[in-house]
Every structure is written in structure tokens, then in C-alpha cells.
N, C-alpha and C. Protein backbone atom coordinates (compact mmCIF):
# COMPACT_ATOMS: atom_id res chain seq x y z
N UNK A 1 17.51 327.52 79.61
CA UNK A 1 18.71 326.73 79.76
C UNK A 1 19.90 327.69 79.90
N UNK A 2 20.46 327.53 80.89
CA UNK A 2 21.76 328.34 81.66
C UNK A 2 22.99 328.05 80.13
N UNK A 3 23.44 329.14 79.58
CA UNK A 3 24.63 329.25 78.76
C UNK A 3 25.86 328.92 79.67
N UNK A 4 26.36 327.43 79.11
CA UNK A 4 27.30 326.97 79.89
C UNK A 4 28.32 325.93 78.50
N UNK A 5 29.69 325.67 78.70
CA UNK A 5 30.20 325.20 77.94
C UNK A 5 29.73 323.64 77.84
N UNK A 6 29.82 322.99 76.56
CA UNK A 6 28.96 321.69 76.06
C UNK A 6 30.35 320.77 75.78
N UNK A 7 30.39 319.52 77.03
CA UNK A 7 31.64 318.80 77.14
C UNK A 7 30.96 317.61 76.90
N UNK A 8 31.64 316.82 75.81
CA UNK A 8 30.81 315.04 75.47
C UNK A 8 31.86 314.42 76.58
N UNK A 9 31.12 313.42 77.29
CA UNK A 9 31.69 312.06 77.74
C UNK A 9 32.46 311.48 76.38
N UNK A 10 33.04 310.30 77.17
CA UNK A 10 33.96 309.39 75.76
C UNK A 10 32.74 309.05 75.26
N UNK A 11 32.09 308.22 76.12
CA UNK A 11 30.77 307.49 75.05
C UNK A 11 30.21 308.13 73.92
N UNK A 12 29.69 309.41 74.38
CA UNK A 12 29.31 310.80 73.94
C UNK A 12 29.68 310.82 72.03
N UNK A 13 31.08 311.00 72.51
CA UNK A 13 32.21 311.18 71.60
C UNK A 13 32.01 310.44 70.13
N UNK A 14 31.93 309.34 70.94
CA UNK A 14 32.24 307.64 70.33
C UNK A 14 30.49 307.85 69.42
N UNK A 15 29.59 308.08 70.07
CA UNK A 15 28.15 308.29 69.26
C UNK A 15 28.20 309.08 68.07
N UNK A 16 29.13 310.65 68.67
CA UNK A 16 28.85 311.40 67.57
C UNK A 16 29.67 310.66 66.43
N UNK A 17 30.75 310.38 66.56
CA UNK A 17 31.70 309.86 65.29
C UNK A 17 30.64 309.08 65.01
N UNK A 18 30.30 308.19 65.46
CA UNK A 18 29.56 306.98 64.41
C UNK A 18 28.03 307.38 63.79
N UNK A 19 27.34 308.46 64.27
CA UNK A 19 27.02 309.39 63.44
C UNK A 19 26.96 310.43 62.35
N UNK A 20 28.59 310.65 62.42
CA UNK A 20 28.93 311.68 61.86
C UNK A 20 28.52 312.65 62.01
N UNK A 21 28.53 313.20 63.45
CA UNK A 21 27.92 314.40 64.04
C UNK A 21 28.92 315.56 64.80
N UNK A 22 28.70 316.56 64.98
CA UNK A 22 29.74 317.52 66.22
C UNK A 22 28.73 318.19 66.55
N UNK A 23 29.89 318.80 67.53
CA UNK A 23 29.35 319.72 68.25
C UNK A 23 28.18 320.52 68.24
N UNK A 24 28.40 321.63 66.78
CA UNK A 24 27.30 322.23 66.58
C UNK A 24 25.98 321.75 66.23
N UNK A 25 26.23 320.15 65.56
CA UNK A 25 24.85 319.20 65.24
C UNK A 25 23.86 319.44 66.46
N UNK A 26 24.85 319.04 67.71
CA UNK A 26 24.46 318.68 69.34
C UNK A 26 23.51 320.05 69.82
N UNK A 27 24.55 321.37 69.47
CA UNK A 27 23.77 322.60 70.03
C UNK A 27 22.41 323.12 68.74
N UNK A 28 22.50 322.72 67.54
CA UNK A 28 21.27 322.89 66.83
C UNK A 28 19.80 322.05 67.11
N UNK A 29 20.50 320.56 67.63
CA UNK A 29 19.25 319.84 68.51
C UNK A 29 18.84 320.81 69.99
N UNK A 30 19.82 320.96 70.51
CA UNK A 30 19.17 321.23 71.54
C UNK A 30 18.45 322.90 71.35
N UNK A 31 19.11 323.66 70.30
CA UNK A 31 18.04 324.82 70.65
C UNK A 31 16.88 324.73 69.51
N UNK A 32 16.97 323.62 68.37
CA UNK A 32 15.78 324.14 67.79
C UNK A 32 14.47 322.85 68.32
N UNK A 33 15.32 321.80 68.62
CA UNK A 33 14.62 320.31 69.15
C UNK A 33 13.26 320.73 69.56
N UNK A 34 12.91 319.42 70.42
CA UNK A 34 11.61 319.40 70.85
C UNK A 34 11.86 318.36 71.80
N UNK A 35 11.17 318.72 73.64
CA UNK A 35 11.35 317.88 74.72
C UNK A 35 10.97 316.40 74.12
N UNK A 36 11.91 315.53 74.41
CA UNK A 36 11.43 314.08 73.95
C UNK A 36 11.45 313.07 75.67
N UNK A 37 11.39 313.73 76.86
CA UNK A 37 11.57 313.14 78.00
C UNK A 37 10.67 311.72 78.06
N UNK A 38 11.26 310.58 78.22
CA UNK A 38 10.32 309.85 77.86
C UNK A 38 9.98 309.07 79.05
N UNK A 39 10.41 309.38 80.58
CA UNK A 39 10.48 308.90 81.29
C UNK A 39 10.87 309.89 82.17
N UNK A 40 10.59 310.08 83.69
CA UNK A 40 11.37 310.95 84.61
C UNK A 40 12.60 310.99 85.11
N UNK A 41 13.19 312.12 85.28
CA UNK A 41 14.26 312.42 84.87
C UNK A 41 15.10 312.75 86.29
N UNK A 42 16.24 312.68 86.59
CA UNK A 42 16.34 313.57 87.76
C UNK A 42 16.75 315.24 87.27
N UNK A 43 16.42 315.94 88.39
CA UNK A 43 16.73 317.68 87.99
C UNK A 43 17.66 317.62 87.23
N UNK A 44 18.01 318.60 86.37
CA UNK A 44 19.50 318.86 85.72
C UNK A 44 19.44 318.10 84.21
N UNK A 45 18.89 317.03 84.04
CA UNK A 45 18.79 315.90 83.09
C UNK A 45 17.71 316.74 82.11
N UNK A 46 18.35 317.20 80.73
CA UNK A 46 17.61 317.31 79.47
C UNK A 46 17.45 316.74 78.13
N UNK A 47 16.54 316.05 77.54
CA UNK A 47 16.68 315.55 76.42
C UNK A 47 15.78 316.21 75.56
N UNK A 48 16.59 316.24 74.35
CA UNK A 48 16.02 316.93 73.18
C UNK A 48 15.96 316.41 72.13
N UNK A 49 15.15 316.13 71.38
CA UNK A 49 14.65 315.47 69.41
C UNK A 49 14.32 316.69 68.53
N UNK A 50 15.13 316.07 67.59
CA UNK A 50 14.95 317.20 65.88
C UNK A 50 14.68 315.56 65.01
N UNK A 51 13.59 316.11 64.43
CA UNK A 51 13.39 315.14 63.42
C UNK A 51 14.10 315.41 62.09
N UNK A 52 14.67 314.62 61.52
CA UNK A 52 15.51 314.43 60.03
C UNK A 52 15.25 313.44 59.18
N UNK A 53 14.58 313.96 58.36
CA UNK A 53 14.30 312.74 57.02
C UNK A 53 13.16 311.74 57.92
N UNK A 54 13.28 310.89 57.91
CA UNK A 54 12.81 309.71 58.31
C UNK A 54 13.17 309.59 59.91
N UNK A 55 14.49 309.95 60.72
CA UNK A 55 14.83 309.75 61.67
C UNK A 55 14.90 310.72 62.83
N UNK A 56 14.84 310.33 63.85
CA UNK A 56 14.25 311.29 65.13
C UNK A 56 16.21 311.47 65.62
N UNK A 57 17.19 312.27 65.65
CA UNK A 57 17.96 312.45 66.40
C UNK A 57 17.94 312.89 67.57
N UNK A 58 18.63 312.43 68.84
CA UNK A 58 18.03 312.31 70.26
C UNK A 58 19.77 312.91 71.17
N UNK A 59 19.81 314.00 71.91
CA UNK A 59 20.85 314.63 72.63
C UNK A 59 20.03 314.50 74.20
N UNK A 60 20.95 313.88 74.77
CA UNK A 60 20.73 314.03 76.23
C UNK A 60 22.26 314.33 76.90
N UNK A 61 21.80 315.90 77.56
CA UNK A 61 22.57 316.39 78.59
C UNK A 61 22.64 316.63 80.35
N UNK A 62 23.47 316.73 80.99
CA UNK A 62 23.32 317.06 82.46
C UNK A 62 23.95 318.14 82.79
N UNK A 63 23.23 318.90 83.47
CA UNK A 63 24.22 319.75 84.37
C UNK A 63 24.94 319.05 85.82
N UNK A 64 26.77 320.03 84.90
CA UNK A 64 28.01 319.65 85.94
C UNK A 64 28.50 320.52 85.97
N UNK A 65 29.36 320.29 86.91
CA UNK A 65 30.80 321.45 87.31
C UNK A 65 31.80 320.63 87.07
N UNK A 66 32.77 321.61 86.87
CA UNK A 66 34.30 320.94 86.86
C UNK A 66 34.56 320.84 88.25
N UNK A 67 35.44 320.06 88.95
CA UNK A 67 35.92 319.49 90.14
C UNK A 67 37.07 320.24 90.61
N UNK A 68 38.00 320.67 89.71
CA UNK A 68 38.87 321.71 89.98
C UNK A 68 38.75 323.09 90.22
N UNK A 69 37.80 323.78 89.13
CA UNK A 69 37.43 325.13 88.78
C UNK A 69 36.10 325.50 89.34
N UNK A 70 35.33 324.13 89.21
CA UNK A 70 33.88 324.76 89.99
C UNK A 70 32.92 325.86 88.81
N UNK A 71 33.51 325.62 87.38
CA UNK A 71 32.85 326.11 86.54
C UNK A 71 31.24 325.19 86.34
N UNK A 72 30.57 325.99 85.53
CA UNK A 72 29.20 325.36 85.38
C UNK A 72 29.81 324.51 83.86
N UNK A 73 29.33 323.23 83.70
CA UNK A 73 29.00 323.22 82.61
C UNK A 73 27.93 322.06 82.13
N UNK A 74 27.78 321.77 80.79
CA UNK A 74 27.06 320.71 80.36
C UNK A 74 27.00 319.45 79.76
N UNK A 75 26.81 318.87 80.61
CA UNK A 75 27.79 317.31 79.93
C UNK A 75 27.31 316.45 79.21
N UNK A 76 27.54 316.03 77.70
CA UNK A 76 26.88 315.56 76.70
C UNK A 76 26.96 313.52 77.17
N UNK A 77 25.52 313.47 77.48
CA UNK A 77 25.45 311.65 78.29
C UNK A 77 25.01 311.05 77.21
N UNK A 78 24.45 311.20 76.14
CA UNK A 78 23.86 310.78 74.78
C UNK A 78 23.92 311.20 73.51
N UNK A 79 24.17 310.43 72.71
CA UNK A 79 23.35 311.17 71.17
C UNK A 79 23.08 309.86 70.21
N UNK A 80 22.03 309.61 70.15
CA UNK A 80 21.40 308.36 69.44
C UNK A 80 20.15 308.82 68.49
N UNK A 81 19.84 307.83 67.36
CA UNK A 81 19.09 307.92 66.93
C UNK A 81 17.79 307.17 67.05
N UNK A 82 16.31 307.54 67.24
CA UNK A 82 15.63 306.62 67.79
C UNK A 82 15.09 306.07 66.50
């Protein structure tokens, strides 16, 4: 996975608060997780599960660019618990 900056959508956002989650929660799923793809994906599309206690926490990201800058980055489309 390409080292690129980790930007939540509002929705995104709105998950982690009602989780009580950030940022670093997001990047500890995704590097210690485990592929949870549960369905095909298009390219770019990654989802990752860390199990906690009783509950499976679930981060799904995409690779984007910014529209202005043309930087790489990674755009946080999920974070739910299954």
C-alpha cells in the first residue's frame, strides 16, 4: 500500500465520532487488520478488519488525487462495525 495522506469523507467523519474513533484507530486497522473483501471490488478499493473484544471493526478506503494539486491520496469511504 502506496504511503499517501488518509482524508475521511463527511460520512467517514460522522462514523468515526459515533464510534469514538480517529485517525490513528483508522491507520492501526489498516496496517495491523486483516483483508475482509467481502465482495469484488473495483481497483484502488481496500477493506480492512481488526477484531476487538467481541466486535469486528471494518475501514474501507480508495485511492484519490486531489483535483487541484494532483497529489496521491487516500480517501476514508467507511468505518463500521460488523
Amino acid at each position: 500500500m502506496e504511503k499517501c495522506p488518509l482524508i475521511p469523507t463527511l460520512s467517514a467523519t460522522r462514523e468515526l465520532l459515533k464510534l469514538n474513533m480517529d485517525l490513528y484507530d483508522v491507520l492501526k486497522i489498516l496496517e495491523k487488520g486483516f483483508d475482509c473483501t467481502e465482495s469484488k471490488r473495483k481497483s484502488g478499493v481496500i477493506e480492512r478488519c481488526v477484531k476487538k473484544k467481541n466486535k469486528i471493526f471494518k475501514v474501507v478506503i480508495v485511492k484519490d488525487e486531489w483535483r487541484w494539486s494532483g497529489e496521491k491520496i487516500w480517501t476514508i469511504t467507511h468505518v463500521g462495525v460488523l
